[in-house]
N, C-alpha and C. Protein backbone atom coordinates (compact mmCIF):
# COMPACT_ATOMS: atom_id res chain seq x y z
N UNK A 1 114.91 209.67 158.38
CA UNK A 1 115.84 209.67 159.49
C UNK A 1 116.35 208.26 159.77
N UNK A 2 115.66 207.38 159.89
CA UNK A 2 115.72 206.21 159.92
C UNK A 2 117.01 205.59 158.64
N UNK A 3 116.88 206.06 157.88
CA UNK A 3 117.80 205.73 156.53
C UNK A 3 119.25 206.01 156.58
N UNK A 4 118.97 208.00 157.31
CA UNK A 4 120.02 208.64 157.64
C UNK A 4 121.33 207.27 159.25
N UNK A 5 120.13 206.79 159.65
CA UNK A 5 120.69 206.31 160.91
C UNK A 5 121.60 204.94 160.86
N UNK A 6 120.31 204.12 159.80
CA UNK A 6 121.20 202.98 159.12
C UNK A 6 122.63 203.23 157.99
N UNK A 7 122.19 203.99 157.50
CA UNK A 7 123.66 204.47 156.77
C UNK A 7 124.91 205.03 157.59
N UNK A 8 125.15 205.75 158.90
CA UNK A 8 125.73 205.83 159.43
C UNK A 8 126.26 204.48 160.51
N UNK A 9 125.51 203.37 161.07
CA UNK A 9 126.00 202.42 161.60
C UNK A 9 126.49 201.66 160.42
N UNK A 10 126.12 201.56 159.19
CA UNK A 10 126.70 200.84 158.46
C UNK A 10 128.03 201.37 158.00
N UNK A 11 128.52 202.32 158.18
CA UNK A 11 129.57 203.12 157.83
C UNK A 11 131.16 202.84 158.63
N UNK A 12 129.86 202.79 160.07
CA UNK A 12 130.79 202.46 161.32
C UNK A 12 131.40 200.91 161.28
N UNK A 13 130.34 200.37 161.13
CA UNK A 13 130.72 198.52 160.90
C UNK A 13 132.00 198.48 159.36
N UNK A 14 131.78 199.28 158.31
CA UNK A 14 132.65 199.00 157.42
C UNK A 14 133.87 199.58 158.07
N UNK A 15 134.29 201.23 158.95
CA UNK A 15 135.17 201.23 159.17
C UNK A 15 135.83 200.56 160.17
N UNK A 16 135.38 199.64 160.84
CA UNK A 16 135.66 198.98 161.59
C UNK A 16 136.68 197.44 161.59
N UNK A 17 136.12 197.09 160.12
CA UNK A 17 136.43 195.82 159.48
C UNK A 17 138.29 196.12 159.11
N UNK A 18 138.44 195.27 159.25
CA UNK A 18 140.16 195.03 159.13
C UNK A 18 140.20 194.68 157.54
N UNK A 19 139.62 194.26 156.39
CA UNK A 19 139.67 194.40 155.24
C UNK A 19 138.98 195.53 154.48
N UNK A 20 138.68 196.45 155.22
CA UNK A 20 138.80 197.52 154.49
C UNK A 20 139.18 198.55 154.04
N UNK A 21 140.21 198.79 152.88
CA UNK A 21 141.06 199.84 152.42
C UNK A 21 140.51 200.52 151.52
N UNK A 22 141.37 201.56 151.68
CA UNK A 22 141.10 202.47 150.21
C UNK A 22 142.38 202.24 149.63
N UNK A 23 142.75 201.46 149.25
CA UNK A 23 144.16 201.44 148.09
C UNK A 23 143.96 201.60 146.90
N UNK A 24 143.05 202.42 146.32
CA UNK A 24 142.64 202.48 144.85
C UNK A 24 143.73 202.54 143.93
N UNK A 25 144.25 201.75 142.96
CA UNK A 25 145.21 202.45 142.02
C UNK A 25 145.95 201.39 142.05
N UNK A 26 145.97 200.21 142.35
CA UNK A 26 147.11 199.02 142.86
C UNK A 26 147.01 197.94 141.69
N UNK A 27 148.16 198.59 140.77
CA UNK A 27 148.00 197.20 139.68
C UNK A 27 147.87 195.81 140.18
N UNK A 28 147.33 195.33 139.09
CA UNK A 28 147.45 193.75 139.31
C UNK A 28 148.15 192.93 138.16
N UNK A 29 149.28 192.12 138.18
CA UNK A 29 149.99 192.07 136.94
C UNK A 29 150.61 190.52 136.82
N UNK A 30 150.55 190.11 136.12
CA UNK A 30 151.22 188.68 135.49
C UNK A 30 152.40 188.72 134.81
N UNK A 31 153.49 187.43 135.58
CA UNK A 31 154.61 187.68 134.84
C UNK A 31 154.84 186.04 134.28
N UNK A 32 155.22 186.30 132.77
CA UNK A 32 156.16 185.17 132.48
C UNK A 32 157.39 185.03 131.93
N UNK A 33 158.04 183.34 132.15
CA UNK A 33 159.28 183.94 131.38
C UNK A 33 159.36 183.92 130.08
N UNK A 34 160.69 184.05 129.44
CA UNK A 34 160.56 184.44 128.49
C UNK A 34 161.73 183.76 127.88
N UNK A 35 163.30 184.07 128.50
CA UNK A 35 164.16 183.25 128.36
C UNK A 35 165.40 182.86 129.45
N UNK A 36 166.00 182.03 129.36
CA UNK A 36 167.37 182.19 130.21
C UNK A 36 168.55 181.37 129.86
N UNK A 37 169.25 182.30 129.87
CA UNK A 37 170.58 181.10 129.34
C UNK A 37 172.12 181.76 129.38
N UNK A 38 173.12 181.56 129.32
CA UNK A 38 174.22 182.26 129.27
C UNK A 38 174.36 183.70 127.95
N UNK A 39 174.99 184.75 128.03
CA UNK A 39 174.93 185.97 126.87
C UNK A 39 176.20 186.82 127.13
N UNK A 40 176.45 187.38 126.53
CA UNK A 40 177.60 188.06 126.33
C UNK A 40 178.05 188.81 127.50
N UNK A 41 177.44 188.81 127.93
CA UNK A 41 177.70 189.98 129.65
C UNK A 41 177.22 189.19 131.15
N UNK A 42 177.19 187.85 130.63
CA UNK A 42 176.55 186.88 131.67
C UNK A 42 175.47 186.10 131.82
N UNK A 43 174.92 185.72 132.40
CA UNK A 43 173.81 184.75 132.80
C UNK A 43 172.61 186.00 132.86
N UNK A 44 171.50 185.69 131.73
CA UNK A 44 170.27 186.16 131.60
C UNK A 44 169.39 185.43 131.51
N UNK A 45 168.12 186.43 132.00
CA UNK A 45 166.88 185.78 132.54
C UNK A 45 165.94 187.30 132.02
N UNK A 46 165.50 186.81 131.39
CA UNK A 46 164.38 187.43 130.69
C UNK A 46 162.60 186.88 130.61
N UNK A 47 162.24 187.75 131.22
CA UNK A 47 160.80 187.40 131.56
C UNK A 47 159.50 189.29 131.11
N UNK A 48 158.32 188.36 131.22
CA UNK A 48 157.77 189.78 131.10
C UNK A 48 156.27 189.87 131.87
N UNK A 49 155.91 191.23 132.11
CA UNK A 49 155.62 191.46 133.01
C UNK A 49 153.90 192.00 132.12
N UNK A 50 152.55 191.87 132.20
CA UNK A 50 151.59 192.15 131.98
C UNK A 50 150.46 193.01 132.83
N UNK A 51 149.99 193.83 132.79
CA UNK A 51 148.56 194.09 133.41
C UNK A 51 147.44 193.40 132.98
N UNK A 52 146.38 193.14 134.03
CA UNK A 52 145.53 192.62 134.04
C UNK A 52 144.52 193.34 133.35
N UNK A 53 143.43 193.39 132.85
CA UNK A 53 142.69 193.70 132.54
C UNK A 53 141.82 195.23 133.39
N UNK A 54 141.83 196.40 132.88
CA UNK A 54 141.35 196.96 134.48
C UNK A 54 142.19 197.48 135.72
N UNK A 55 143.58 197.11 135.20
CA UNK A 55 144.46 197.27 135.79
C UNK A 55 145.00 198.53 135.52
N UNK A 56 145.06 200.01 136.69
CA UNK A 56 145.78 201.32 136.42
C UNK A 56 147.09 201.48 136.48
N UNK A 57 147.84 202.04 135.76
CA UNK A 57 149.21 202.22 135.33
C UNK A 57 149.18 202.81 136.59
N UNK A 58 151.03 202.34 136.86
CA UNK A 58 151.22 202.44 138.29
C UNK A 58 152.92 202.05 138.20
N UNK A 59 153.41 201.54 139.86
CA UNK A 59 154.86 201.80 139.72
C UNK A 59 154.66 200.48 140.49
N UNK A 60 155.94 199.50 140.05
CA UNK A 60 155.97 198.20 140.93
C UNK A 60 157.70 198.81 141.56
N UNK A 61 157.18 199.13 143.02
CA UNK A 61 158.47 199.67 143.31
C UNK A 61 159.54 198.44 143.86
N UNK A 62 158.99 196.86 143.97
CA UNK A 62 160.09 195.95 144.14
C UNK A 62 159.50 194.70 143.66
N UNK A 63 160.08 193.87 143.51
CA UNK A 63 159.90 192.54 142.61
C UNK A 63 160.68 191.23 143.73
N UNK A 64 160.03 190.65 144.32
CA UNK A 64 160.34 189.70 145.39
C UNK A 64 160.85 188.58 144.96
N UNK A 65 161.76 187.56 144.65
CA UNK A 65 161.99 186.24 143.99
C UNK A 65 162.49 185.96 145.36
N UNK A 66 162.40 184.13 145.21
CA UNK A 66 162.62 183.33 146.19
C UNK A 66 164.04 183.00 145.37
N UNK A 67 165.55 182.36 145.81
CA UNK A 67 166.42 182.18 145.02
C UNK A 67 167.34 183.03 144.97
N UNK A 68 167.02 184.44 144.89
CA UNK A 68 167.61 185.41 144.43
C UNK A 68 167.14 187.07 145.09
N UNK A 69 167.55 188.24 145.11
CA UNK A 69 167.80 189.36 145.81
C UNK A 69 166.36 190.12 145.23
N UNK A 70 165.85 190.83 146.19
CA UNK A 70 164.54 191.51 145.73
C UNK A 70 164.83 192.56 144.58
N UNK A 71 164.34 192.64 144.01
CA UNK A 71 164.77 193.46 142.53
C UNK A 71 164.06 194.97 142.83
N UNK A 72 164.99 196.02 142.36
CA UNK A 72 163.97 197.07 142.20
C UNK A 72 163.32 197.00 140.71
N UNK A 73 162.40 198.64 141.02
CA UNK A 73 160.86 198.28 140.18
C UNK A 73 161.13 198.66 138.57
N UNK A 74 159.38 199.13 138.21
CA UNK A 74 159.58 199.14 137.24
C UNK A 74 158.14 200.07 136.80
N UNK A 75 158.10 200.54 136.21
CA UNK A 75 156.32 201.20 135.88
C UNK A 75 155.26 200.39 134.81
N UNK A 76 154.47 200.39 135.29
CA UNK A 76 153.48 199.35 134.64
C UNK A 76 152.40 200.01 134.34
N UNK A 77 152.66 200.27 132.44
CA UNK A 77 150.96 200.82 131.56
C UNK A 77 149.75 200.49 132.19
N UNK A 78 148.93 201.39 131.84
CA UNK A 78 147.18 200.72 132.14
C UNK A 78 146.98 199.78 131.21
N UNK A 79 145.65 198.84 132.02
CA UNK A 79 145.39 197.79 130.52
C UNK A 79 143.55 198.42 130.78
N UNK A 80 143.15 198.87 130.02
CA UNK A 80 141.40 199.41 129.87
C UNK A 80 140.83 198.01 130.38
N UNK A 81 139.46 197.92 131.05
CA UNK A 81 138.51 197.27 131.24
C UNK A 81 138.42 196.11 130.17
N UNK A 82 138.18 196.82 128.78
CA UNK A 82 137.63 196.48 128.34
C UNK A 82 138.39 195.78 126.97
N UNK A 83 139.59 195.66 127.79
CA UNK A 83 140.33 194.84 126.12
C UNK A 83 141.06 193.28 126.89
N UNK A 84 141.19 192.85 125.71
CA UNK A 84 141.00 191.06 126.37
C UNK A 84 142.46 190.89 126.84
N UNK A 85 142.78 189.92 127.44
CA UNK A 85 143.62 189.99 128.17
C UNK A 85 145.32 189.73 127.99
N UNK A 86 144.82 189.05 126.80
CA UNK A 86 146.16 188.81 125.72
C UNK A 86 146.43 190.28 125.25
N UNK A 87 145.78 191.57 125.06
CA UNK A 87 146.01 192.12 124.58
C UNK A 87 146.55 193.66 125.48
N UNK A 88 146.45 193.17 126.62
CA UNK A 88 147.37 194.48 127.38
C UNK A 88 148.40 194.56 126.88
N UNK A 89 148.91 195.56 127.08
CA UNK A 89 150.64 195.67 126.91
C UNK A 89 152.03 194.66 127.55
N UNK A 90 152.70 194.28 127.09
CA UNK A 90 153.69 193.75 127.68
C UNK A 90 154.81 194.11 127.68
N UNK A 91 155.42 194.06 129.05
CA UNK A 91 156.76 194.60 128.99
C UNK A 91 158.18 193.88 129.32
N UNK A 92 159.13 193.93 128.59
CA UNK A 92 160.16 192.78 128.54
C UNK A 92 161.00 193.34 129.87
N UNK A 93 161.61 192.64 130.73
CA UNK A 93 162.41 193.21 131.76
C UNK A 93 163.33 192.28 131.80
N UNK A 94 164.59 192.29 131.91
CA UNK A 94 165.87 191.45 131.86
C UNK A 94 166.71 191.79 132.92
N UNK A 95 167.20 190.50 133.85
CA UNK A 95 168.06 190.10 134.67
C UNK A 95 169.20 189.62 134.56
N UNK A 96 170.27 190.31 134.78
CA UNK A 96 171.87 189.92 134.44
C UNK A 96 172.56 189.17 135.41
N UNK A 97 173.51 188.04 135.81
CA UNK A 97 174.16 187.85 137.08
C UNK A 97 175.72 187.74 136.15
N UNK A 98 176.40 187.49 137.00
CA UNK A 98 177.78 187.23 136.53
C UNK A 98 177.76 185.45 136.32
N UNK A 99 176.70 185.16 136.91
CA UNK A 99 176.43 183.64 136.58
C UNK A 99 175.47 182.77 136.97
N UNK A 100 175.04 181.48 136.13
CA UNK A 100 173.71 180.87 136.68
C UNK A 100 173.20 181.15 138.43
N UNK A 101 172.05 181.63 138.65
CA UNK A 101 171.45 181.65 139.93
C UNK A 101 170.93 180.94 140.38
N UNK A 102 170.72 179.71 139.57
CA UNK A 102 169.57 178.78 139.97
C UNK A 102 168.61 179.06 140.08
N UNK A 103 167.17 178.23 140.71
CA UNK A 103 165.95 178.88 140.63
C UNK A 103 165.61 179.93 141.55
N UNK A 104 165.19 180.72 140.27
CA UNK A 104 164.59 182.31 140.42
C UNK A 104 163.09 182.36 140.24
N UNK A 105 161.86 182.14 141.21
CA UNK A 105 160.88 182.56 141.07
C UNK A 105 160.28 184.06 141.58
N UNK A 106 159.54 184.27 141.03
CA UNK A 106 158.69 185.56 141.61
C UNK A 106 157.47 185.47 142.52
N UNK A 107 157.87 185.73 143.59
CA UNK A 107 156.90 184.86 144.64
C UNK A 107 155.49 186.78 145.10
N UNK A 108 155.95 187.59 144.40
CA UNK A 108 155.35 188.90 144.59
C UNK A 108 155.91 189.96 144.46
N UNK A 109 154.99 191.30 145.03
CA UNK A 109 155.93 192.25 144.35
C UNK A 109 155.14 193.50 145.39
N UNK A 110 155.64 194.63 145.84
CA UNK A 110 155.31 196.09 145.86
C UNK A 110 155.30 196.91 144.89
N UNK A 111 153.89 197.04 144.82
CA UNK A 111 153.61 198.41 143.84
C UNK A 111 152.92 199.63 144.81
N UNK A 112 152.95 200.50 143.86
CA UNK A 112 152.88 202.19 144.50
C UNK A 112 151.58 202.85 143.23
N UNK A 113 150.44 203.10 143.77
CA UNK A 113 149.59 203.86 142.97
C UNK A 113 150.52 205.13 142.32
N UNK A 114 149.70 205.49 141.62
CA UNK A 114 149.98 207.14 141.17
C UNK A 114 149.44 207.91 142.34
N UNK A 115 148.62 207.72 143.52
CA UNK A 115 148.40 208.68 144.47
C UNK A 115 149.44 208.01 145.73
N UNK A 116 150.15 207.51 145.47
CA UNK A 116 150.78 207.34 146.85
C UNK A 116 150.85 205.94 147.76
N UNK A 117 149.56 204.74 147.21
CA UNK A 117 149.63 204.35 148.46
C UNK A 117 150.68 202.90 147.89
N UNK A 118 150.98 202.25 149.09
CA UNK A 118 151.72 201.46 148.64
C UNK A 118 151.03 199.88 149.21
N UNK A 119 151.41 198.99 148.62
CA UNK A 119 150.46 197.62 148.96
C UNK A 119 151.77 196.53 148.59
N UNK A 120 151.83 195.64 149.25
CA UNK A 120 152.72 194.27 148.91
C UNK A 120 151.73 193.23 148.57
N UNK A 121 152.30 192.63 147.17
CA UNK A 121 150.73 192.28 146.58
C UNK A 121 151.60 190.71 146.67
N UNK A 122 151.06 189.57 147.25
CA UNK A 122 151.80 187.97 147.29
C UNK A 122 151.42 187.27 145.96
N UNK A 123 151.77 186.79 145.00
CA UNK A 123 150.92 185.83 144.13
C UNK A 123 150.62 184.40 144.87
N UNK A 124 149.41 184.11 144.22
CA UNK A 124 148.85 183.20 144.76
C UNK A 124 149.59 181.90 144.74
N UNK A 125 150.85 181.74 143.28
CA UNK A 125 151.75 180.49 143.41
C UNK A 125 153.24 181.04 142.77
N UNK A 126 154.08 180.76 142.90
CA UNK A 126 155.75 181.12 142.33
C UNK A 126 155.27 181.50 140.66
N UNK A 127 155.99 182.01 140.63
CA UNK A 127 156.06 182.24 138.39
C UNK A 127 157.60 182.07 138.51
N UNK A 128 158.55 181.15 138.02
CA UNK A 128 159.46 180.37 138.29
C UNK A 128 160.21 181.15 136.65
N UNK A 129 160.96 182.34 137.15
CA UNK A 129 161.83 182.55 135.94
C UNK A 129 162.99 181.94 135.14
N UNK A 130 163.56 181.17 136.04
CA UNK A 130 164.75 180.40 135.68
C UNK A 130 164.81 179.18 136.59
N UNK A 131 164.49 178.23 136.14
CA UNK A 131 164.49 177.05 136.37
C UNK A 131 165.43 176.49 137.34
């Protein structure tokens, strides 16, 4: 009983805590660039986008840059536990303007589990797509 009693106040104290979610399913993902320069249809910026290790395929429903207009998303593969980190999948994503934007970093992004929930995830420093 005693066990039964501590497991229930401890239940109460976790739901209580302001860092505790259930957001299960919330990629975590690395972007770099890749290229940028003038192209046939305008000023491109090409960068790409990785899962982390452990990371569940999921939907990045917006892409935040400082510089430039919040981007819509994109869907992002699983990367397994257990494969190294160079070796997730990568995915190329390309940005068109009618002309240089100047600097374009990616300061974060909203992603959306496969069950629904949604999280605005900040990176910890800019990933600076176009200089």
């Amino acid at each position: 009983m005693k066990k039964l009693i501590a497991l229930v106040v401890a239940a109460f104290m976790l739901a209580g805590c302001g860092n505790f979610v259930t957001d299960f399913g919330i990629p975590t993902v690395r972007f770099h660039s890749v290229s940028f320069g003038p192209s046939a249809s305008g000023y491109e910026v090409i960068f790409e986008v990785q899962p982390l290790p452990g990371s569940p395929s999921a939907y990045v429903a917006q892409l935040n840059l400082t510089g430039g207009p919040a981007l819509s998303g994109f869907g992002v593969p699983e990367c397994p536990p257990s494969t190294a980190a160079d070796d997730c999948p990568k995915q190329t994503q390309n940005l068109t303007f009618a002309a240089n934007p100047g600097t374009l970093a990616i300061t974060g992004y909203v992603a959306q589990s496969l069950n629904g929930t949604v999280r605005t995830v900040t990176l910890p420093a800019p990933v600076v797509i176009n200089p």
